[in-house]
Protein backbone atom coordinates (compact mmCIF):
# COMPACT_ATOMS: atom_id res chain seq x y z
CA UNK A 1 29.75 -42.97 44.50
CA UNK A 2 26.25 -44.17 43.71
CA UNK A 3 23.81 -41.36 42.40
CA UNK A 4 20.67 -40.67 44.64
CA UNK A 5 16.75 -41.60 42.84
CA UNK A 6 14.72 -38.49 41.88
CA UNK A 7 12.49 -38.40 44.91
CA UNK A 8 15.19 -38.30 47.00
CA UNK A 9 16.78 -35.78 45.65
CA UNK A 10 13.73 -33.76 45.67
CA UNK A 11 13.25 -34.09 49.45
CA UNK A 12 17.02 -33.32 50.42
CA UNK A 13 16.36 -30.24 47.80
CA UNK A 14 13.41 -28.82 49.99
CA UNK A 15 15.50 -30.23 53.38
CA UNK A 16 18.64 -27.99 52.59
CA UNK A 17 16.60 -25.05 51.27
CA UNK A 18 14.64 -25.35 54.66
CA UNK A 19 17.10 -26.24 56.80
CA UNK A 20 20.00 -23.98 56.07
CA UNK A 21 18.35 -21.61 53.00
CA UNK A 22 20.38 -23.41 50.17
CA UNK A 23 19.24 -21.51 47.02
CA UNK A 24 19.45 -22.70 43.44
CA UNK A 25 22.85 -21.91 41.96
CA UNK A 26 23.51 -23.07 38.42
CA UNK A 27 24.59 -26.37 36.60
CA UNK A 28 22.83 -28.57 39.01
CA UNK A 29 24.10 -26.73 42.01
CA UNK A 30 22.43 -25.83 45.25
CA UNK A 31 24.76 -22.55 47.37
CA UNK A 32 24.63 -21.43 51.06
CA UNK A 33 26.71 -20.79 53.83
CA UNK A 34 28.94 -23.22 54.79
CA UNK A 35 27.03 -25.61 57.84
CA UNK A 36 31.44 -26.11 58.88
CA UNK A 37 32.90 -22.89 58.48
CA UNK A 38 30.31 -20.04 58.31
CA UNK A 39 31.90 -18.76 55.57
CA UNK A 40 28.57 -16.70 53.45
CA UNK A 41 27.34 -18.51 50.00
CA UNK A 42 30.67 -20.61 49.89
CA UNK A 43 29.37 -24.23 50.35
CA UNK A 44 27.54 -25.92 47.40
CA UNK A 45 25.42 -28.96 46.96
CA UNK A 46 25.05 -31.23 43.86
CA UNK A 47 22.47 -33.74 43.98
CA UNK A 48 22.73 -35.01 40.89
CA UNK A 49 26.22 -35.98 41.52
CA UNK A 50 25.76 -36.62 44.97
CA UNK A 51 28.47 -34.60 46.51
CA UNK A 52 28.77 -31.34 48.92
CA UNK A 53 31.93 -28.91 49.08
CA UNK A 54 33.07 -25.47 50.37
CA UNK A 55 34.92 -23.69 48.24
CA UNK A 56 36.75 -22.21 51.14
CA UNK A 57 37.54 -24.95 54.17
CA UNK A 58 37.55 -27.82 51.55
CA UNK A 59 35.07 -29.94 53.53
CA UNK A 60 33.41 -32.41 51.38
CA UNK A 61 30.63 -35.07 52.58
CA UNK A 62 27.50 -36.75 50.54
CA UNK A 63 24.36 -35.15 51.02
CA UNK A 64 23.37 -38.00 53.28
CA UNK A 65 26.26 -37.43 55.59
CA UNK A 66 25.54 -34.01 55.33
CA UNK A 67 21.80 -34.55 56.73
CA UNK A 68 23.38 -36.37 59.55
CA UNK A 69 25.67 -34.26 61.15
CA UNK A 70 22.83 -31.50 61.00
CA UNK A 71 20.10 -33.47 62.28
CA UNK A 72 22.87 -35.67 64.49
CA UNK A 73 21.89 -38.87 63.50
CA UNK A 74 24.28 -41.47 63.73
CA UNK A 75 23.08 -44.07 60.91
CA UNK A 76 22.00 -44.23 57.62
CA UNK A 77 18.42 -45.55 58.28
CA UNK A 78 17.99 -42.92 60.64
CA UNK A 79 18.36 -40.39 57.74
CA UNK A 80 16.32 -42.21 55.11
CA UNK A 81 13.65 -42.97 57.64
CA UNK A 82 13.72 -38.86 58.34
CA UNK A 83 13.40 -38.36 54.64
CA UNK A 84 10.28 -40.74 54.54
CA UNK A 85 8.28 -39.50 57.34
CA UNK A 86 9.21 -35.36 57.06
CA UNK A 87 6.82 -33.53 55.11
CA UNK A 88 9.18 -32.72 52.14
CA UNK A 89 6.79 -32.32 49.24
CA UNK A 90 5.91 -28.32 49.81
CA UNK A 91 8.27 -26.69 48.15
CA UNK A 92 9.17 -28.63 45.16
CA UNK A 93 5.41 -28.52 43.41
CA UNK A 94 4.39 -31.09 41.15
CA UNK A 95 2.56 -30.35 38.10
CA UNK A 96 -0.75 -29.89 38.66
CA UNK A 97 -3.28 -32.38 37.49
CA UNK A 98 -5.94 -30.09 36.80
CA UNK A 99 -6.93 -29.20 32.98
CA UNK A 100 -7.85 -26.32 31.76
CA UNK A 101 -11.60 -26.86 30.58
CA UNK A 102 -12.23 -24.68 27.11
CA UNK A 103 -15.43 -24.33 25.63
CA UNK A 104 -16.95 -25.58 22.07
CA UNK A 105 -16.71 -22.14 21.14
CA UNK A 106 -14.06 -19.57 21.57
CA UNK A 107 -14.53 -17.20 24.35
CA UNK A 108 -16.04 -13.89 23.38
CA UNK A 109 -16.05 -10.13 24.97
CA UNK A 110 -19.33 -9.55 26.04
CA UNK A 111 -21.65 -7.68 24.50
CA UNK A 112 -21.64 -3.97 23.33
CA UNK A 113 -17.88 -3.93 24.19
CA UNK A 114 -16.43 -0.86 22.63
CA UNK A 115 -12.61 -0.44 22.63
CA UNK A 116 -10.58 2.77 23.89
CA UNK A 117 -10.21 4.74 20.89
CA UNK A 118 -13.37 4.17 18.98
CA UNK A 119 -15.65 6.77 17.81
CA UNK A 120 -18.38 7.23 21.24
CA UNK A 121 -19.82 9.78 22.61
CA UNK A 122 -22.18 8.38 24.98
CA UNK A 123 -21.59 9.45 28.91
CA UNK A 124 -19.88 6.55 29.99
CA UNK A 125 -17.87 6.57 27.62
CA UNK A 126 -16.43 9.97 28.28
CA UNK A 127 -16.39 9.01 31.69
CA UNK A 128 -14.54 6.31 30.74
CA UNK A 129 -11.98 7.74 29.12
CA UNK A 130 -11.20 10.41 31.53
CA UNK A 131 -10.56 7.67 34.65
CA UNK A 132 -8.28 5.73 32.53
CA UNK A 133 -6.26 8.80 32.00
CA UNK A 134 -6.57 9.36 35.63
CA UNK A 135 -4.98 6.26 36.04
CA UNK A 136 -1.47 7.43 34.29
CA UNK A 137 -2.30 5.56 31.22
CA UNK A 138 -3.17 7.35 27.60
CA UNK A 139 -5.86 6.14 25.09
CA UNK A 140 -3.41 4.81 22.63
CA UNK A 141 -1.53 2.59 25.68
CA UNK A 142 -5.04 0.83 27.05
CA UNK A 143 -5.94 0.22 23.20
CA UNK A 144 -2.96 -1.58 21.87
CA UNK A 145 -3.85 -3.79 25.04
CA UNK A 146 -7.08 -4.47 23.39
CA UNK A 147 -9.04 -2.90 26.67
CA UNK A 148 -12.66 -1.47 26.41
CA UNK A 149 -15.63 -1.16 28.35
CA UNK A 150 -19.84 -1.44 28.40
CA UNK A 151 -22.14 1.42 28.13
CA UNK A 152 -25.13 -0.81 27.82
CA UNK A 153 -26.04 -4.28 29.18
CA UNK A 154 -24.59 -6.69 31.50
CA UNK A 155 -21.45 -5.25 32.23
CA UNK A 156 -22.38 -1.16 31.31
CA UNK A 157 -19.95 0.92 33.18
CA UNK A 158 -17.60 -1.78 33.93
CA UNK A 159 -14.06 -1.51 32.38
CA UNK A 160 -13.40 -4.44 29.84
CA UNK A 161 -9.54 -6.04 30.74
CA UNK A 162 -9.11 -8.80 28.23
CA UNK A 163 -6.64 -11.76 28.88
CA UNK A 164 -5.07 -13.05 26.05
CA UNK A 165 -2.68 -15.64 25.57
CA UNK A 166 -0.73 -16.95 22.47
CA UNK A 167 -2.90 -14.59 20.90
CA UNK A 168 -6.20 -16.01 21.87
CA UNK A 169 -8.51 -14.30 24.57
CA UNK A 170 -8.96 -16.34 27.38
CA UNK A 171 -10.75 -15.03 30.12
CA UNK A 172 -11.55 -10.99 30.50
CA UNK A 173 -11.54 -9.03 34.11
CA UNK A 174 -15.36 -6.58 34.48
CA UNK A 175 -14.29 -3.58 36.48
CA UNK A 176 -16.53 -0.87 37.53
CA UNK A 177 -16.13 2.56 36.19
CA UNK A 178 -19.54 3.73 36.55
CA UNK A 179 -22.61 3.53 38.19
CA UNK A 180 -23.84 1.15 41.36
CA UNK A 181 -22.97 -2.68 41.34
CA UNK A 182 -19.95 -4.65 42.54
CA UNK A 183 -16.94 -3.56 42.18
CA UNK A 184 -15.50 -6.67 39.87
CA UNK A 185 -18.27 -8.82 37.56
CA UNK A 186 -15.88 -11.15 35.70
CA UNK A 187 -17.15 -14.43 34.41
CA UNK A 188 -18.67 -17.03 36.52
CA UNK A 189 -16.79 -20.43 35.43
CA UNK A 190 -20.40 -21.71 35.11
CA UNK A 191 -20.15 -19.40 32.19
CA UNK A 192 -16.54 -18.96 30.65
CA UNK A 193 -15.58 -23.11 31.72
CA UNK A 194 -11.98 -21.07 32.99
CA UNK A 195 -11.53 -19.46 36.04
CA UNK A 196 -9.21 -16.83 37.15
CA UNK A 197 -7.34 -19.20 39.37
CA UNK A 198 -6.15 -21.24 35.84
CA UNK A 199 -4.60 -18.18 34.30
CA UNK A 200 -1.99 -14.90 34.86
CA UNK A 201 -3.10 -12.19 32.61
CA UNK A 202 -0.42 -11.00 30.35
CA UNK A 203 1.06 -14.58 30.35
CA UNK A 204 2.96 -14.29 27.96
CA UNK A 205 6.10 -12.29 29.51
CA UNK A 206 6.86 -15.25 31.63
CA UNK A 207 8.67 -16.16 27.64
CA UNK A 208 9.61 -12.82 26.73
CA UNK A 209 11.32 -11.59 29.51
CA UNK A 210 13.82 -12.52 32.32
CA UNK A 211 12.19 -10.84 35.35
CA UNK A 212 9.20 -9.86 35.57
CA UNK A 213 7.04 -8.25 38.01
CA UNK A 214 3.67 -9.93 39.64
CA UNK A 215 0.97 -7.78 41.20
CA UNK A 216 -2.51 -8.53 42.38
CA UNK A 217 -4.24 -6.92 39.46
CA UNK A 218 -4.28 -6.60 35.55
CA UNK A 219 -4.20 -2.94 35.85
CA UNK A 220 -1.19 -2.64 38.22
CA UNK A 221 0.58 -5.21 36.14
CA UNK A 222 -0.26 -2.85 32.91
CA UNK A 223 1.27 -0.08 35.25
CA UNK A 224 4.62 -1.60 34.85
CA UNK A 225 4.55 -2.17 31.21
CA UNK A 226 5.17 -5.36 29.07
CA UNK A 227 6.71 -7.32 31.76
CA UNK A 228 4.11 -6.77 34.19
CA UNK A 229 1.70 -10.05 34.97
CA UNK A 230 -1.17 -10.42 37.73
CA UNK A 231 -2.53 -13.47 39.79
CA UNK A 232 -6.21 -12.08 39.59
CA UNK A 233 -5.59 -11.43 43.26
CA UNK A 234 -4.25 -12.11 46.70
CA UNK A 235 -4.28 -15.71 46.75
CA UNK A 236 -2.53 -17.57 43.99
CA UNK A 237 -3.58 -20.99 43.02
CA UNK A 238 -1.02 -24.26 42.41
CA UNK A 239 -2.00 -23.72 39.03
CA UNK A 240 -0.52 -20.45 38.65
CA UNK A 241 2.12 -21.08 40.97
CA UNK A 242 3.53 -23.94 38.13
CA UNK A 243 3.16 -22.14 35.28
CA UNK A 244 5.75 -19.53 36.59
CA UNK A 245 8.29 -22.15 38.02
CA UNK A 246 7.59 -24.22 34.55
CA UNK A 247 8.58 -21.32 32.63
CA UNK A 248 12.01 -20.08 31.55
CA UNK A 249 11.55 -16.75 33.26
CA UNK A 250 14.46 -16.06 35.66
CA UNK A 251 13.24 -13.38 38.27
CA UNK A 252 10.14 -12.33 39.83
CA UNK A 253 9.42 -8.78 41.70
CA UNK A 254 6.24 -9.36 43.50
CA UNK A 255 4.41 -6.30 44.39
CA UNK A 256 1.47 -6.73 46.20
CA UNK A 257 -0.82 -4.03 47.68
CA UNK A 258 0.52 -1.88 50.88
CA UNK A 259 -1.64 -3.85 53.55
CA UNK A 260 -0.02 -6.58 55.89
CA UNK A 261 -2.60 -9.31 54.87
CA UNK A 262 -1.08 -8.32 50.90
CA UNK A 263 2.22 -8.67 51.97
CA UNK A 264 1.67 -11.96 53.58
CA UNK A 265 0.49 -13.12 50.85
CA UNK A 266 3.13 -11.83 48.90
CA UNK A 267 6.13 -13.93 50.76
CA UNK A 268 4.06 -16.88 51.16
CA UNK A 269 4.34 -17.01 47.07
CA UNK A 270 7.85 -16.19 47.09
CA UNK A 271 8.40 -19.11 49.23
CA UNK A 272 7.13 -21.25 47.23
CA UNK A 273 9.17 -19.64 44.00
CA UNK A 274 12.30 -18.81 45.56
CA UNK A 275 13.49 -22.70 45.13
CA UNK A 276 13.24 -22.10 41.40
CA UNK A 277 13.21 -18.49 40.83
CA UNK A 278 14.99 -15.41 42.26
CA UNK A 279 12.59 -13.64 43.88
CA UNK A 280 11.90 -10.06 45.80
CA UNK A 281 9.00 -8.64 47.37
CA UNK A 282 8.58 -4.86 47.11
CA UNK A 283 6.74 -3.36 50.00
CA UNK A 284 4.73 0.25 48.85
CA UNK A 285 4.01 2.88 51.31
CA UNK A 286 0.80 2.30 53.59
CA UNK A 287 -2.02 2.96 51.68
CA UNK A 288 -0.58 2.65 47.90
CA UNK A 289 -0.12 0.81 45.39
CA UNK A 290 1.96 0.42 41.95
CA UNK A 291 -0.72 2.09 40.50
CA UNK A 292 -1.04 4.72 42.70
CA UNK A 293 2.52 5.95 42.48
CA UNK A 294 3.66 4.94 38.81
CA UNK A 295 5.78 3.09 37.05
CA UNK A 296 8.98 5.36 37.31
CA UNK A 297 8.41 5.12 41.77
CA UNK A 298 7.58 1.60 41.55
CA UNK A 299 10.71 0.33 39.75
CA UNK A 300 13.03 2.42 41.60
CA UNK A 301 10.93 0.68 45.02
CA UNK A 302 12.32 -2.78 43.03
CA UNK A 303 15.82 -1.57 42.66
CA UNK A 304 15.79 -0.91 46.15
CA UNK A 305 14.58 -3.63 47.40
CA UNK A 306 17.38 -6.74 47.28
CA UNK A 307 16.79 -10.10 46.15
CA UNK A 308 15.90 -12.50 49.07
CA UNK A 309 16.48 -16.36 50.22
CA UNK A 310 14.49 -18.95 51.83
CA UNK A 311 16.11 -17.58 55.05
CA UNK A 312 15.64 -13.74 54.29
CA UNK A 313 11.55 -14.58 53.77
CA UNK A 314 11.15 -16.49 56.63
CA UNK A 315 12.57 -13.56 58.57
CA UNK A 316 10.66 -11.05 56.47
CA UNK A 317 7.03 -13.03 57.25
CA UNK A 318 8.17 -13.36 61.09
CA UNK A 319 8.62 -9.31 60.94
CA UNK A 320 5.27 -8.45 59.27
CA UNK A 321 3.62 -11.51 61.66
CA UNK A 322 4.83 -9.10 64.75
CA UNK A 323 3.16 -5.92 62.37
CA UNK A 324 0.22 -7.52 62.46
CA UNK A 325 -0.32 -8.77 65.70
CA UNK A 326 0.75 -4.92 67.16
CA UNK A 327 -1.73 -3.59 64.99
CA UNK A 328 -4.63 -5.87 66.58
CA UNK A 329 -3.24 -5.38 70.18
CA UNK A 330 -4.52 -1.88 70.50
């Protein structure tokens, strides 16, 4: 049996993911229900060997026979034409051509930056202090993560969240802890040549670990400890998006704030992972976040929550669509 080109492979990839919520298996294959018998995550799909089979009725076809019969074409050309004109590209991302710009000099904290733990008595930094206890974490924790803050300058009374990967700071988050101004200041890529949208804070994990869990912000993913990682945010770039799938991480929790615009955005990024990764998406109670209820709530949230497919997120974003639009019909 002749063996199918890359790009084709690729597009009957996304096609059976799409069509009938095939989900990456292991050594090359692809599992779902079986499209003859019904029988539940029976019927794989090798591409690379261009074969199908369940492991229950016995049917076997190519994956090009298999495209027919679901689509009900009754030639060949009809199916490669399909595959030339459908919009098959979506879910399996190509790298991204983008490069990351660095500067002629190394990237730098900003000015009168003083870390947790050092010897100040000034206001703000008592203030400080007490909020990032408030925030479940203890002086020791935030300083072995190398975070600080301002009491004087550009960013005074902002909360200093470094980024550093491979050992090398990257990038830093500018929160507000005290005083009037906006509520984030981080570096304009004017300034730092970066851009949030080219890195995940606490990077690193995606090496360390085999799940780990991806929230909007650096201080939720500090919540849930050395495997926690943040987007800088709602939206997620391409960027971002390839560095997880590129990496030999095996799971991702996503946990996203408790609002339906959050959660939207959290399946739309599962979708696009769940061809590569396993994936979840933990909802929190209305109004919190992994921040607001710990660690110890937040992980038993994940073990509740099961692992999903293609199929189970398309489902999930239909449900929270209906959420929404009830919300805005009153």
């Amino acid at each position: 049996m002749s063996k199918l080109n890359r790009e084709t492979q690729s597009k009957l990839r996304t096609y059976f993911m799409r069509r009938i919520g095939a989900t990456i298996y292991r050594n090359g294959w692809l599992k779902s229900d079986c499209p003859h018998c019904g029988k539940p995550f029976k019927f794989g799909i090798n591409l690379s060997q261009n074969r199908t089979n369940c492991f229950v009725c016995g049917e076997k076809m190519s994956p090009i026979q298999l495209l027919m019969m679901l689509e009900n074409f009754s030639t060949y050309k009809e199916a490669t034409n399909y595959l030339n004109t459908e919009d098959l590209y979506d879910v399996t991302y190509k790298e991204e051509s983008a490069e990351l710009k660095t500067s002629s000099v190394s990237f730098e904290l900003p000015n009168h930056f003083i870390m947790f733990g050092s010897k100040d008595d000034s206001y703000i930094g008592k203030v400080a202090n007490k909020k990032i206890k408030q925030r479940g974490f203890t002086i020791e924790q935030v300083r072995r993560l190398g975070w600080g803050y301002c009491n004087e300058g550009e960013y005074m009374g902002y909360l200093i969240i470094p980024f550093i990967n491979d050992n090398q700071l990257v990038y830093f988050n500018a929160r507000l802890l005290v005083g009037i101004g906006p509520r984030y200041n981080n570096p304009k890529n004017s300034v730092d040549e970066i851009g949030k949208s080219y890195i995940i804070y606490n990077k690193d994990a995606l090496y360390l670990y085999d799940r780990v869990f991806l929230c909007e912000g650096a201080i939720n993913a500090a919540t849930m400890g050395e495997p926690g990682i943040s987007s800088g945010g709602k939206d997620i770039s391409k960027y971002q998006i390839n560095m997880i799938i590129n990496s030999p991480v095996k799971k991702v929790v996503i946990m996203y704030d408790s609002e339906w615009f959050a959660k939207l955005k959290a399946i739309e990024v599962a979708l696009q992972l769940v061809p590569f990764k396993r994936v979840k998406v933990v909802f929190f109670p209305p109004g919190k976040d992994v921040n607001d209820i710990g660690r110890k709530e937040s992980l038993k949230l994940a073990r509740e929550t099961k692992y999903m497919s293609y199929n189970d997120l398309v489902k999930l974003k239909i449900k929270v669509d209906n959420e929404k639009n009830s919300i805005h019909s009153y």
